[in-house]
PDB file of N, CA and C in Angstrom:
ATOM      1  N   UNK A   1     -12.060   5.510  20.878  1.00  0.00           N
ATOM      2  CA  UNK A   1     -11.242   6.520  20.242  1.00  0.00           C
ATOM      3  C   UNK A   1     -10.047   6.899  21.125  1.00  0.00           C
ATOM      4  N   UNK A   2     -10.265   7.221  22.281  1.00  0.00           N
ATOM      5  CA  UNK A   2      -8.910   6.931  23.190  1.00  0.00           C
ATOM      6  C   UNK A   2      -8.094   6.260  23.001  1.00  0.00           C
ATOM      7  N   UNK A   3      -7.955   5.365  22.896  1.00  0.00           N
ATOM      8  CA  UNK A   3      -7.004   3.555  22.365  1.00  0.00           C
ATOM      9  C   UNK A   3      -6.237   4.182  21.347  1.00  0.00           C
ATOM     10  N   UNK A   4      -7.131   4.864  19.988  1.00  0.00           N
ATOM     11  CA  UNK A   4      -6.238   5.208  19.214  1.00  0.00           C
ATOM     12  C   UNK A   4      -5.331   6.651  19.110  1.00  0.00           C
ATOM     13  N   UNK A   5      -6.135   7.173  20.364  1.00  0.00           N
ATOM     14  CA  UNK A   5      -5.208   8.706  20.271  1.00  0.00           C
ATOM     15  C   UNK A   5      -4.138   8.450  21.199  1.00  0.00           C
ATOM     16  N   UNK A   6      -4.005   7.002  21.871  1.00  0.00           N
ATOM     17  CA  UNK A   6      -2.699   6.976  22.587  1.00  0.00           C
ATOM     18  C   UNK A   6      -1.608   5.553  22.072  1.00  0.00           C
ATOM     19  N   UNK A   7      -2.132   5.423  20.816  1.00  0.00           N
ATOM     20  CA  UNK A   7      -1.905   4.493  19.571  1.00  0.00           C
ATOM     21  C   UNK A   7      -1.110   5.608  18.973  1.00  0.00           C
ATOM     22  N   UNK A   8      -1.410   6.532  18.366  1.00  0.00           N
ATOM     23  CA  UNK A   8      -0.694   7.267  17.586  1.00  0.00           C
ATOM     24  C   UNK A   8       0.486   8.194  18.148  1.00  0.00           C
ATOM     25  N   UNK A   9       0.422   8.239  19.720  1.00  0.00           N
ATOM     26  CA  UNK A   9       1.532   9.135  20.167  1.00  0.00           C
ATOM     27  C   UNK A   9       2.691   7.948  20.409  1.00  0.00           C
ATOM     28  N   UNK A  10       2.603   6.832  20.508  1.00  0.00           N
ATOM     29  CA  UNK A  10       3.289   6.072  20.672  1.00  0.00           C
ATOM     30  C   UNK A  10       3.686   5.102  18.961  1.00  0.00           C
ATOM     31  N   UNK A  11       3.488   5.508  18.006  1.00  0.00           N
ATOM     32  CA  UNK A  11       3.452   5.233  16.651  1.00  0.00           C
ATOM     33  C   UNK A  11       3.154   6.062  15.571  1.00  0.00           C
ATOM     34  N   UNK A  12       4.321   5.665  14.582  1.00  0.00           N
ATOM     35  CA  UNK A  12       4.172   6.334  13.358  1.00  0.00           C
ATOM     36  C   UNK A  12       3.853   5.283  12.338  1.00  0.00           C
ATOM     37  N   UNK A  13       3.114   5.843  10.930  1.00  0.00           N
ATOM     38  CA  UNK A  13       3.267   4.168   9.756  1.00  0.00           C
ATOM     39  C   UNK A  13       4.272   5.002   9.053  1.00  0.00           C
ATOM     40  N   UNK A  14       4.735   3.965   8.313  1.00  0.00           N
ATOM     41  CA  UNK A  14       5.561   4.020   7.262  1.00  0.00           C
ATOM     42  C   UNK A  14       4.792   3.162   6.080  1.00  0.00           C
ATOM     43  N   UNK A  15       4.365   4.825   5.572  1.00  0.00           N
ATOM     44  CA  UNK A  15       3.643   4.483   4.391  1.00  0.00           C
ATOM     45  C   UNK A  15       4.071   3.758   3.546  1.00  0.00           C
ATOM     46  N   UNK A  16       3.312   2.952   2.820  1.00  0.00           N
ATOM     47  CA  UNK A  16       3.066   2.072   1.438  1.00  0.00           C
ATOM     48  C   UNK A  16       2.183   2.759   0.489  1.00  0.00           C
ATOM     49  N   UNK A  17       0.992   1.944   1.013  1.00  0.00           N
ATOM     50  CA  UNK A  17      -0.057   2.354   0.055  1.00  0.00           C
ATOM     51  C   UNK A  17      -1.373   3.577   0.729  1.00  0.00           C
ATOM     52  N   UNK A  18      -0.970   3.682   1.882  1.00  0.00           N
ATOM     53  CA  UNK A  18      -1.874   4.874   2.422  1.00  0.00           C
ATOM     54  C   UNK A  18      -3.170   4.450   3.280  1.00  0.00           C
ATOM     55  N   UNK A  19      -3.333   3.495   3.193  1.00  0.00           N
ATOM     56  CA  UNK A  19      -4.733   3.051   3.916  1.00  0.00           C
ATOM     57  C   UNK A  19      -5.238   2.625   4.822  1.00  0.00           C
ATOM     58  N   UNK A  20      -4.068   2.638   5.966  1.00  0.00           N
ATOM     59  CA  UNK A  20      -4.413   2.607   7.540  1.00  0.00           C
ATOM     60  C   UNK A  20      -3.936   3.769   8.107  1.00  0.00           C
ATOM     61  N   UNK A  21      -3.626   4.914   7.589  1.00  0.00           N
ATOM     62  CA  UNK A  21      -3.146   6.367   8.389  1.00  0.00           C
ATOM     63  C   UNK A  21      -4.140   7.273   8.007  1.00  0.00           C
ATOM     64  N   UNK A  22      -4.104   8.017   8.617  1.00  0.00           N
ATOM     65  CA  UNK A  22      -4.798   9.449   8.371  1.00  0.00           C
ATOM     66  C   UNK A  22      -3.939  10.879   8.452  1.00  0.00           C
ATOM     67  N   UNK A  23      -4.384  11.019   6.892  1.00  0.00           N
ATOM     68  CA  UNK A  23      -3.917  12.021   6.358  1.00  0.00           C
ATOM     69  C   UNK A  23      -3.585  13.315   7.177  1.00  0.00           C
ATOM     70  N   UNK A  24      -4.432  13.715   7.873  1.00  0.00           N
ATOM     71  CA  UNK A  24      -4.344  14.979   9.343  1.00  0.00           C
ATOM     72  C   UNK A  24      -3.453  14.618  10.088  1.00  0.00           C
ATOM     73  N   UNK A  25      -4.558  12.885  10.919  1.00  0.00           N
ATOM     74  CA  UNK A  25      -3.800  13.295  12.322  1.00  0.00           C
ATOM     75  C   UNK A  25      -2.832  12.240  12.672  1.00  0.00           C
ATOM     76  N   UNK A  26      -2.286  11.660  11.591  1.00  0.00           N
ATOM     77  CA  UNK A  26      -0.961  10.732  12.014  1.00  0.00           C
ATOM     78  C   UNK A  26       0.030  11.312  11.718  1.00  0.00           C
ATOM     79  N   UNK A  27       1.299  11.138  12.416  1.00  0.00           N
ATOM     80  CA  UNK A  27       2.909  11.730  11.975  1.00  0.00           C
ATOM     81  C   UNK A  27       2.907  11.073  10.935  1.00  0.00           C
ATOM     82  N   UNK A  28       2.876  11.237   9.638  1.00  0.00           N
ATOM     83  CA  UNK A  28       3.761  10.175   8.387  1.00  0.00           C
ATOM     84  C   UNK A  28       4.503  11.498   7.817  1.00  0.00           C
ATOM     85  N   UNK A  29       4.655  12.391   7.360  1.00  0.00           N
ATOM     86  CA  UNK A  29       5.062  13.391   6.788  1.00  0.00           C
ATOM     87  C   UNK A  29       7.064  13.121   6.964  1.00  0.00           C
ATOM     88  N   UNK A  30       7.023  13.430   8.232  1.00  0.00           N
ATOM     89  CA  UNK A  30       8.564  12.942   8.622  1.00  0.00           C
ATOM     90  C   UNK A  30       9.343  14.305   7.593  1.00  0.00           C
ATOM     91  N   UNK A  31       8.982  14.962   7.218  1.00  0.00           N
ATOM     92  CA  UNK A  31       9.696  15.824   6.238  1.00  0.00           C
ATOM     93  C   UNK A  31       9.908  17.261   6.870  1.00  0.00           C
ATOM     94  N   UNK A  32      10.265  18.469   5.604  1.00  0.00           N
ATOM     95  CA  UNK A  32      10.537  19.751   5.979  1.00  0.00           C
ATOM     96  C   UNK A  32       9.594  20.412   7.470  1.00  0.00           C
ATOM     97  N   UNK A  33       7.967  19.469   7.138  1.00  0.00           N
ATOM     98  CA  UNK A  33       6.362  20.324   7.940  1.00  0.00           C
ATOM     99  C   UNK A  33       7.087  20.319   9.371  1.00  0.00           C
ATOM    100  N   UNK A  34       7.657  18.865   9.538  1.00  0.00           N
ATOM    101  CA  UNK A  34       7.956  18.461  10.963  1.00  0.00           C
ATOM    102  C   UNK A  34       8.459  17.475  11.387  1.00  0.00           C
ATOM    103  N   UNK A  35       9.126  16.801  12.109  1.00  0.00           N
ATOM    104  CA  UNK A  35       9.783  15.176  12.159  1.00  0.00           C
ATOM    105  C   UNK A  35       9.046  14.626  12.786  1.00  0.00           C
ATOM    106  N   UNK A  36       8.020  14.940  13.836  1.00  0.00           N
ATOM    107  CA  UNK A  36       7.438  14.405  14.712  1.00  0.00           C
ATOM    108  C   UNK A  36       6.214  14.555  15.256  1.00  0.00           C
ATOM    109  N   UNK A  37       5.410  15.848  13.958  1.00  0.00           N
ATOM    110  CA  UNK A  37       4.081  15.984  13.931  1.00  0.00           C
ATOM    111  C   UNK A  37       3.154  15.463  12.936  1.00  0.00           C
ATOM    112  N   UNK A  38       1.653  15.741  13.503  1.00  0.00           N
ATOM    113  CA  UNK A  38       0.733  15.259  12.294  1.00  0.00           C
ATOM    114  C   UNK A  38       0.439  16.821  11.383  1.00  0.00           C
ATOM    115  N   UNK A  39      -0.117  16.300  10.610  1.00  0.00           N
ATOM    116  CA  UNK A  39      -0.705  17.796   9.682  1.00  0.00           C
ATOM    117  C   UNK A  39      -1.121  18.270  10.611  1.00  0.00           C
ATOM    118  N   UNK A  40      -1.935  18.081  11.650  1.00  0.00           N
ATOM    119  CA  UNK A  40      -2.889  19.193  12.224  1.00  0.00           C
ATOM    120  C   UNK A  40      -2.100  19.924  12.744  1.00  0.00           C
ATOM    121  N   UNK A  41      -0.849  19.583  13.641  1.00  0.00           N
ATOM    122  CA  UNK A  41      -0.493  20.685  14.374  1.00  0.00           C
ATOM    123  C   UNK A  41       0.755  20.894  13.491  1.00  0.00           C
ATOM    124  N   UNK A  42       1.207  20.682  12.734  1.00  0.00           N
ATOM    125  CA  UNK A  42       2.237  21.137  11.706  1.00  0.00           C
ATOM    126  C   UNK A  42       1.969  22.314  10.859  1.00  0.00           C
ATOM    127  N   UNK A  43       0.764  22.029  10.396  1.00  0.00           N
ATOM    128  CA  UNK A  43      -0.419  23.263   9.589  1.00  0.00           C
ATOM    129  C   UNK A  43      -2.033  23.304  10.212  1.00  0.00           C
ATOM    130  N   UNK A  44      -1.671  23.915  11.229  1.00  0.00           N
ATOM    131  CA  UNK A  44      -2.770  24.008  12.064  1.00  0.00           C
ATOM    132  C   UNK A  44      -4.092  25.359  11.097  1.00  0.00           C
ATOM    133  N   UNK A  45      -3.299  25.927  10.301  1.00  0.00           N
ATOM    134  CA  UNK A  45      -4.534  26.658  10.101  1.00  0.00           C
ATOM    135  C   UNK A  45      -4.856  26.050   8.264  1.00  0.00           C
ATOM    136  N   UNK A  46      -3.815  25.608   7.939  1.00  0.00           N
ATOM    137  CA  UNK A  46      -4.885  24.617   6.774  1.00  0.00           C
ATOM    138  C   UNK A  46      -5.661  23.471   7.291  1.00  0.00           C
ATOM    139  N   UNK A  47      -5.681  23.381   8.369  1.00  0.00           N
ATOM    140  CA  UNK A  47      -6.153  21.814   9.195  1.00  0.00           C
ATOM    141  C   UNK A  47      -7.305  22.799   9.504  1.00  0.00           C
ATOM    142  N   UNK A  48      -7.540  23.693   9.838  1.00  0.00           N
ATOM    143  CA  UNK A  48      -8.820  24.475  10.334  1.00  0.00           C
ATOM    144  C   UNK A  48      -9.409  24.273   8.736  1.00  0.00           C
ATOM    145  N   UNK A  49      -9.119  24.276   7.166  1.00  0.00           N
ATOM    146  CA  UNK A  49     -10.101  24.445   6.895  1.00  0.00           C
ATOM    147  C   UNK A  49     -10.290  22.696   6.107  1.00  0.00           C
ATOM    148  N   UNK A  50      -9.754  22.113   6.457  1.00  0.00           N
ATOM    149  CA  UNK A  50     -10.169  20.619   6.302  1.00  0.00           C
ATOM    150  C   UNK A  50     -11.671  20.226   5.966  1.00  0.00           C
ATOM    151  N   UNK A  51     -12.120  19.772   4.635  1.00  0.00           N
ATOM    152  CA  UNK A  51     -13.615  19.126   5.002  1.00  0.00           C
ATOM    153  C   UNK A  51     -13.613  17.894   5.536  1.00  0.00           C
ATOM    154  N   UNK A  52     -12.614  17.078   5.369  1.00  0.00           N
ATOM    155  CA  UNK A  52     -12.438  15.489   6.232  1.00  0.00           C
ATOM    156  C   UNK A  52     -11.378  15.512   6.589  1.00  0.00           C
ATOM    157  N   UNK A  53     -11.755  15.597   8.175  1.00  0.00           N
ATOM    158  CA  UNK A  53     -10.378  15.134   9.134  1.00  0.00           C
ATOM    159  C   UNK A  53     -10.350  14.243   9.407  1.00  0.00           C
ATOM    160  N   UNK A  54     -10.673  12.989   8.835  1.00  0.00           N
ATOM    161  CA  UNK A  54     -10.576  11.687   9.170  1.00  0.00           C
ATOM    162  C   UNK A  54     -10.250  10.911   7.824  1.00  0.00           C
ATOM    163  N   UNK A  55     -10.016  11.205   6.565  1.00  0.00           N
ATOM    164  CA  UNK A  55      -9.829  11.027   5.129  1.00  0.00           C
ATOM    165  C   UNK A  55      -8.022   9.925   5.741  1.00  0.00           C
ATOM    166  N   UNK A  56      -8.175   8.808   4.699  1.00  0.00           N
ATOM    167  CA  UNK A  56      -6.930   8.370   4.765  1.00  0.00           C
ATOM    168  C   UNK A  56      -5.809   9.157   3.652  1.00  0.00           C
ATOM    169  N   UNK A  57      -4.914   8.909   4.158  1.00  0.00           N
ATOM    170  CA  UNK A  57      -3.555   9.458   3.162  1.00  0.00           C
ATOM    171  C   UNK A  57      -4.044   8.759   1.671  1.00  0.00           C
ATOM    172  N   UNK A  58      -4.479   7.339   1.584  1.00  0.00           N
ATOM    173  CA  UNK A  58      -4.337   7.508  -0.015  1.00  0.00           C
ATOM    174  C   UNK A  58      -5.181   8.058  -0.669  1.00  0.00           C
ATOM    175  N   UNK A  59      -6.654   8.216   0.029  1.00  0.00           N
ATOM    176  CA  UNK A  59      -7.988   8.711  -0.666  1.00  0.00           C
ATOM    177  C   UNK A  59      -7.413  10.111  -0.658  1.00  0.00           C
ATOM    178  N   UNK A  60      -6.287  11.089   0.009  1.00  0.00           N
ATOM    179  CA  UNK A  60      -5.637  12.173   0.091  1.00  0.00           C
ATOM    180  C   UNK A  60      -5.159  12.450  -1.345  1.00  0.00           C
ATOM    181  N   UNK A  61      -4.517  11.464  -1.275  1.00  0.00           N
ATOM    182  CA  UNK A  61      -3.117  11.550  -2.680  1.00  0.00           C
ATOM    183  C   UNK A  61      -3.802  11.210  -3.433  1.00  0.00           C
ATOM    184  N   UNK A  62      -5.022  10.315  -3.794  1.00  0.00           N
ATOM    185  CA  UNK A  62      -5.392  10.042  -5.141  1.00  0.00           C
ATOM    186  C   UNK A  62      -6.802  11.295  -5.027  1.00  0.00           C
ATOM    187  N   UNK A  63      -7.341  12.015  -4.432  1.00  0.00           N
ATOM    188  CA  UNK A  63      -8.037  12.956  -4.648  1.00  0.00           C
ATOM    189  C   UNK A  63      -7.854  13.654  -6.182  1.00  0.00           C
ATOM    190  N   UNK A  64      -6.403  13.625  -6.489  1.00  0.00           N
ATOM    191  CA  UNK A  64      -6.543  14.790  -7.930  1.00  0.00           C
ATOM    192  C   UNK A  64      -6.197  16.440  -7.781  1.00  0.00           C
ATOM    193  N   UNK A  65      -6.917  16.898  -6.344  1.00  0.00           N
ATOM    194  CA  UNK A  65      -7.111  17.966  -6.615  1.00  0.00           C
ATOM    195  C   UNK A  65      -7.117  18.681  -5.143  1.00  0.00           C
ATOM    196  N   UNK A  66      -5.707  18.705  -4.341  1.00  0.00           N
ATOM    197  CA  UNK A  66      -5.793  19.006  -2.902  1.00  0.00           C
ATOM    198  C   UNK A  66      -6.334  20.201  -2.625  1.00  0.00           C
ATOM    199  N   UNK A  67      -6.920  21.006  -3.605  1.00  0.00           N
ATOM    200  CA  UNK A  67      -7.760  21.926  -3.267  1.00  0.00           C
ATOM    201  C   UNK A  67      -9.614  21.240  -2.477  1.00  0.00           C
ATOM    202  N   UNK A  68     -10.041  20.244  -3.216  1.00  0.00           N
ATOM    203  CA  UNK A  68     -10.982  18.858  -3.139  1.00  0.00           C
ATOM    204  C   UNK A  68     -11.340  18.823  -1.580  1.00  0.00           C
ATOM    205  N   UNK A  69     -10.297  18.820  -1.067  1.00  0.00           N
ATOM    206  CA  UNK A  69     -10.013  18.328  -0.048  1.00  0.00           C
ATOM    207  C   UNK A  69     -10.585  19.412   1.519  1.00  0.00           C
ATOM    208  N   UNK A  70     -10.752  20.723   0.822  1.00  0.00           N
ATOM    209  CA  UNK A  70     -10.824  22.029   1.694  1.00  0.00           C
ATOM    210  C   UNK A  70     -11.873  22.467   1.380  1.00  0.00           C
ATOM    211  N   UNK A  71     -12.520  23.700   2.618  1.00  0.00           N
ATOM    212  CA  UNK A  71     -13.489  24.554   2.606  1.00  0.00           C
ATOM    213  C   UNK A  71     -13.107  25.370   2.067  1.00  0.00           C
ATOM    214  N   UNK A  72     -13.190  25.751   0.993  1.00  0.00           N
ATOM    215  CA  UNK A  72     -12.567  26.968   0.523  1.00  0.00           C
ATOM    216  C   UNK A  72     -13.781  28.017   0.719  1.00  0.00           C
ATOM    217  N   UNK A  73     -13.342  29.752   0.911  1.00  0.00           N
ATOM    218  CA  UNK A  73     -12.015  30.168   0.357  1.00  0.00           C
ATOM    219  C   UNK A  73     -10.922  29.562   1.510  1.00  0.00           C
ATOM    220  N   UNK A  74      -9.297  29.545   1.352  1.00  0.00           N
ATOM    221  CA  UNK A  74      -8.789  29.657   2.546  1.00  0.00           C
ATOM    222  C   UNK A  74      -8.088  30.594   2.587  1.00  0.00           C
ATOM    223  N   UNK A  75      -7.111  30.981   3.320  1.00  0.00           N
ATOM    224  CA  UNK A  75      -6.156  32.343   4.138  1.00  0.00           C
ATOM    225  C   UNK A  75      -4.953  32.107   3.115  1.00  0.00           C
ATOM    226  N   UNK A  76      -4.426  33.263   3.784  1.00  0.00           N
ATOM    227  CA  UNK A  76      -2.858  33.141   3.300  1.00  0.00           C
ATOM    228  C   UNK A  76      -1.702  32.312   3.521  1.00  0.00           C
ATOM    229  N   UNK A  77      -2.184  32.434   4.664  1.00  0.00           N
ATOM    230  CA  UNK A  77      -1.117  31.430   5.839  1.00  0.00           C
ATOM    231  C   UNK A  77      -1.634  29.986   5.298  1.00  0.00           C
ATOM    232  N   UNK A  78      -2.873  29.329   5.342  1.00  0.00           N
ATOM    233  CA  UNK A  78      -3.222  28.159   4.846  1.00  0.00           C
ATOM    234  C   UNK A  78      -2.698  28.108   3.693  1.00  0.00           C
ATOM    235  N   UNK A  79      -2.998  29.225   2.393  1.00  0.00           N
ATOM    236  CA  UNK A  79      -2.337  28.653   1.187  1.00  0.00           C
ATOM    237  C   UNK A  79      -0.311  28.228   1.506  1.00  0.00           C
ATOM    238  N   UNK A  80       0.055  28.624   2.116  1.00  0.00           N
ATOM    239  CA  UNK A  80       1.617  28.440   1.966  1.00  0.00           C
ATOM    240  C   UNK A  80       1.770  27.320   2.524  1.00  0.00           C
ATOM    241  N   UNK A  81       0.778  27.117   3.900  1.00  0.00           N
ATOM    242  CA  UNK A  81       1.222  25.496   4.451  1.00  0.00           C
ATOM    243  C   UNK A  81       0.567  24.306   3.169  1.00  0.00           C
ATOM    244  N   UNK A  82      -0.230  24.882   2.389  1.00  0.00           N
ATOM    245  CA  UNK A  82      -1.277  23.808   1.321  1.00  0.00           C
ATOM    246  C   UNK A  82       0.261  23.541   0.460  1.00  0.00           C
ATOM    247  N   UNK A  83       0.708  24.791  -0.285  1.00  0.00           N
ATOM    248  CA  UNK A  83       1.886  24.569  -0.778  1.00  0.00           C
ATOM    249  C   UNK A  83       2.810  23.406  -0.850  1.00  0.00           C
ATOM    250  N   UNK A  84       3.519  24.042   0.765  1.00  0.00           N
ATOM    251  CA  UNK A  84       4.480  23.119   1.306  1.00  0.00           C
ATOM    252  C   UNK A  84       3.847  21.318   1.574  1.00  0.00           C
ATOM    253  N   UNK A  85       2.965  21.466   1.798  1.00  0.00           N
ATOM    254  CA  UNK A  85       1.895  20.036   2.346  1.00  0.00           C
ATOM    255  C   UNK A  85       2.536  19.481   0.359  1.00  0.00           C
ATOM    256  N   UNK A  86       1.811  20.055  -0.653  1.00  0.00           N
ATOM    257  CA  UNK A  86       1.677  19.782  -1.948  1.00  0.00           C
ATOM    258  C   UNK A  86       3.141  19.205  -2.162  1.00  0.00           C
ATOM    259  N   UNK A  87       4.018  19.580  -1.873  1.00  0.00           N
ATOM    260  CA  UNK A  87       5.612  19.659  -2.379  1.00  0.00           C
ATOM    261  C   UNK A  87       6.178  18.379  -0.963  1.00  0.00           C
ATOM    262  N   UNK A  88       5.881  17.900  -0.398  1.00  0.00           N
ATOM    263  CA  UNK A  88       5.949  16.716   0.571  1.00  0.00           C
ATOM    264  C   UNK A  88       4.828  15.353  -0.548  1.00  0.00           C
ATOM    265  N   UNK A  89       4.109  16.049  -0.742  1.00  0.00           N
ATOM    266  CA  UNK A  89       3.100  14.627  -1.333  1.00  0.00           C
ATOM    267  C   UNK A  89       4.108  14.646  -2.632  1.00  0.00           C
ATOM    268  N   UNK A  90       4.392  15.006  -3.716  1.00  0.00           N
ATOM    269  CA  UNK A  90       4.713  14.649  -4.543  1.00  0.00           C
ATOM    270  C   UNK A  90       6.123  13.992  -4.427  1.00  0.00           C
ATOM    271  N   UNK A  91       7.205  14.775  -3.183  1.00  0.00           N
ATOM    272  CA  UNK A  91       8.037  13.958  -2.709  1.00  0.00           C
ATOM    273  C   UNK A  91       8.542  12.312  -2.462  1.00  0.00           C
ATOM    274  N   UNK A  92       6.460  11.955  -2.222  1.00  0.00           N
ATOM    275  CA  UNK A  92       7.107  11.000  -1.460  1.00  0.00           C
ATOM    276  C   UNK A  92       6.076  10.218  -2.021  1.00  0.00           C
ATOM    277  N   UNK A  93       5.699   9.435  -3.253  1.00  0.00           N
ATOM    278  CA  UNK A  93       4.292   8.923  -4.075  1.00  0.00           C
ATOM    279  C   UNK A  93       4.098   7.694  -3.065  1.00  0.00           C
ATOM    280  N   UNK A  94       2.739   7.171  -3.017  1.00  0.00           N
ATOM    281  CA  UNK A  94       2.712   6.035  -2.599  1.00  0.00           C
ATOM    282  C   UNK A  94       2.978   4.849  -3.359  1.00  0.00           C
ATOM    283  N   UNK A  95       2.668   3.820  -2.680  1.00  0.00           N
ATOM    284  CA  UNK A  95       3.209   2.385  -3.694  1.00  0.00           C
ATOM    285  C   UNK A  95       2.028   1.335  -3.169  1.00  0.00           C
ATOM    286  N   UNK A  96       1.959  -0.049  -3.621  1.00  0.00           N
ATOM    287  CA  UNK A  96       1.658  -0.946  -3.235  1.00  0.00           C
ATOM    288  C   UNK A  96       1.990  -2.005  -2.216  1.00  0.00           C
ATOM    289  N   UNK A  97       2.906  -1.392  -1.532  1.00  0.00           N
ATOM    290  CA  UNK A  97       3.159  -2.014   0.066  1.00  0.00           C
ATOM    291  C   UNK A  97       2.234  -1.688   0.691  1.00  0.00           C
ATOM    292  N   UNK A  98       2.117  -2.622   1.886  1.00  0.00           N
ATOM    293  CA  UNK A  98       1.290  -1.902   3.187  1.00  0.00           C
ATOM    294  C   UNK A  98       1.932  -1.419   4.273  1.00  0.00           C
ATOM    295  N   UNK A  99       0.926  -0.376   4.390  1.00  0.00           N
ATOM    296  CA  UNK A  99       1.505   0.729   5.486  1.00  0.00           C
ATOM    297  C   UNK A  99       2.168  -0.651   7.083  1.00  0.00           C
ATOM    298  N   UNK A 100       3.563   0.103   7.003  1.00  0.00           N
ATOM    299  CA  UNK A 100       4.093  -0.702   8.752  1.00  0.00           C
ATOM    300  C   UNK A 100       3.843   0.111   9.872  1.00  0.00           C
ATOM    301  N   UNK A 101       3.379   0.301  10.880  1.00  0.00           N
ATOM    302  CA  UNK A 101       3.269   1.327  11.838  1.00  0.00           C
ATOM    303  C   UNK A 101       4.701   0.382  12.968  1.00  0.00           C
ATOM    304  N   UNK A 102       5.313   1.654  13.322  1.00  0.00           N
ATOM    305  CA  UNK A 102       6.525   1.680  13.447  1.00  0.00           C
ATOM    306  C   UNK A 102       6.655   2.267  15.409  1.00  0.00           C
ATOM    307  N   UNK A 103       6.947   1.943  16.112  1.00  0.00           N
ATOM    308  CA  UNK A 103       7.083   2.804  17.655  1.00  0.00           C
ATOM    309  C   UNK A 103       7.834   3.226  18.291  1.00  0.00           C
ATOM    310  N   UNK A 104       7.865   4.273  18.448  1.00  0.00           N
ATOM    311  CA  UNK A 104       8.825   5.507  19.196  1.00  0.00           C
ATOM    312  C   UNK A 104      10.335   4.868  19.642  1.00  0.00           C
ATOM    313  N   UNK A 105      10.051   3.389  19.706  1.00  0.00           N
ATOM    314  CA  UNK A 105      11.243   2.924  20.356  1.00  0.00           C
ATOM    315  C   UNK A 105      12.302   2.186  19.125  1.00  0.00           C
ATOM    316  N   UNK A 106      11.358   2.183  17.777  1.00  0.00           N
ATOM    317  CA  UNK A 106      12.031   1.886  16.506  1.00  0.00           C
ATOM    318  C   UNK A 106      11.417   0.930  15.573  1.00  0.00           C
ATOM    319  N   UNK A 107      10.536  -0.136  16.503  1.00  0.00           N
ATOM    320  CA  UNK A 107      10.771  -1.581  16.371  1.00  0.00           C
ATOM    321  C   UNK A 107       9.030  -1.323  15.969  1.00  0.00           C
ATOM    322  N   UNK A 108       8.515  -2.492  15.051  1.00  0.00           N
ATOM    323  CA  UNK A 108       7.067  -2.806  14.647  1.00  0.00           C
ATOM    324  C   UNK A 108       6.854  -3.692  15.547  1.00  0.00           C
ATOM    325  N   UNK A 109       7.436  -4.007  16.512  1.00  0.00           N
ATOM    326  CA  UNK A 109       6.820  -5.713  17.900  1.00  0.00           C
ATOM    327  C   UNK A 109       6.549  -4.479  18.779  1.00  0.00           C
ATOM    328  N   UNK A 110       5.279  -4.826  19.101  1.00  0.00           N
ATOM    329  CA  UNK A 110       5.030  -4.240  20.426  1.00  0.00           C
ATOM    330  C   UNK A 110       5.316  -4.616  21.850  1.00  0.00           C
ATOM    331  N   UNK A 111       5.767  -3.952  22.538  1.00  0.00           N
ATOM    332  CA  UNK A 111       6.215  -4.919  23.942  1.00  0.00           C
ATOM    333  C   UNK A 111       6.211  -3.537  25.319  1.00  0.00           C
ATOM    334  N   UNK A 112       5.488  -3.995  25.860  1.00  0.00           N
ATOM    335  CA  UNK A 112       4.294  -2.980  26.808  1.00  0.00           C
ATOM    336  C   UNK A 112       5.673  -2.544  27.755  1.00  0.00           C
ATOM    337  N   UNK A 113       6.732  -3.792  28.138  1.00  0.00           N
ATOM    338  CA  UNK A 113       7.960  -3.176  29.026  1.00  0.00           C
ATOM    339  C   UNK A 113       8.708  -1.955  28.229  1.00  0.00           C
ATOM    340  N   UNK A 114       8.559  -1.682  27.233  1.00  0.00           N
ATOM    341  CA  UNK A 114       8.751  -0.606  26.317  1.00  0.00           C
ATOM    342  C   UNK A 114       8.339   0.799  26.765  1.00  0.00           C
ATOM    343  N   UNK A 115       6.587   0.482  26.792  1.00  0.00           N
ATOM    344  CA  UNK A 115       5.932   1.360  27.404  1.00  0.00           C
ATOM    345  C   UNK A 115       6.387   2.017  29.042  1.00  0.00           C
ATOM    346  N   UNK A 116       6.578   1.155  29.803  1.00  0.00           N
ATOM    347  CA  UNK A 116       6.830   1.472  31.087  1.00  0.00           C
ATOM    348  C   UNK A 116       7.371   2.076  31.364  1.00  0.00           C
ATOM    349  N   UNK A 117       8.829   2.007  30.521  1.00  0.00           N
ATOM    350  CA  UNK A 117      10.219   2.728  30.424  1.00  0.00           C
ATOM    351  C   UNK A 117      10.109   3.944  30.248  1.00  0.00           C
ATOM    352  N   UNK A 118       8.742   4.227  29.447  1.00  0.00           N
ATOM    353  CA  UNK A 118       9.319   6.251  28.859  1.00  0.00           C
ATOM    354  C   UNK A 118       8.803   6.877  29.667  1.00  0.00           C
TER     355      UNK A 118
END
């Protein structure tokens, strides 16, 4: 699990179809929440009431019912980030591409002298 929590600070996907990211804790959002966060710390207190923090983005979006998705009841503050979260998904529908994961430096080739540099 390490591998991938230092996988994701060094990468974003660029969604397709949703099924190698996670809905929480990958940057894909790229929108109003944040340019460079995941849900969790973008909406840290709708992320508190999460029943799967490990759910991919498309099993997310095809849920039906992003209420589905939560312990309810939730807060106030959670309902406005659920909102805003709601008004980003419909923004941006998925498709039948596959997700590209993309790295900090621009490029989908990985190349470790990349790494060294930052």
């Amino acid at each position: 699990m390490k591998f991938l929590d230092d996988f994701r600070v060094l990468a974003s996907p660029q969604i397709g179809c949703g099924d190698s990211a996670l809905f929480w804790l990958d940057k894909w959002n790229g929108q109003p929440l944040s340019l460079s966060l995941s849900l969790s710390l973008a909406a840290p207190e709708l992320f508190s009431f999460a029943s799967n923090r490990l759910i991919t983005i498309q099993k997310a979006f095809s849920s039906g019912d992003f209420a589905s998705l939560l312990q309810l009841p939730i807060s106030q503050m959670a309902f406005a980030q659920m909102e805003e979260i709601q008004a980003v998904m419909l923004s941006r529908p998925l498709d039948e591409d596959n997700d590209k994961w993309v790295y900090e430096w621009g490029s989908s080739a990985f190349a470790s002298s990349k790494i060294y540099r930052r």
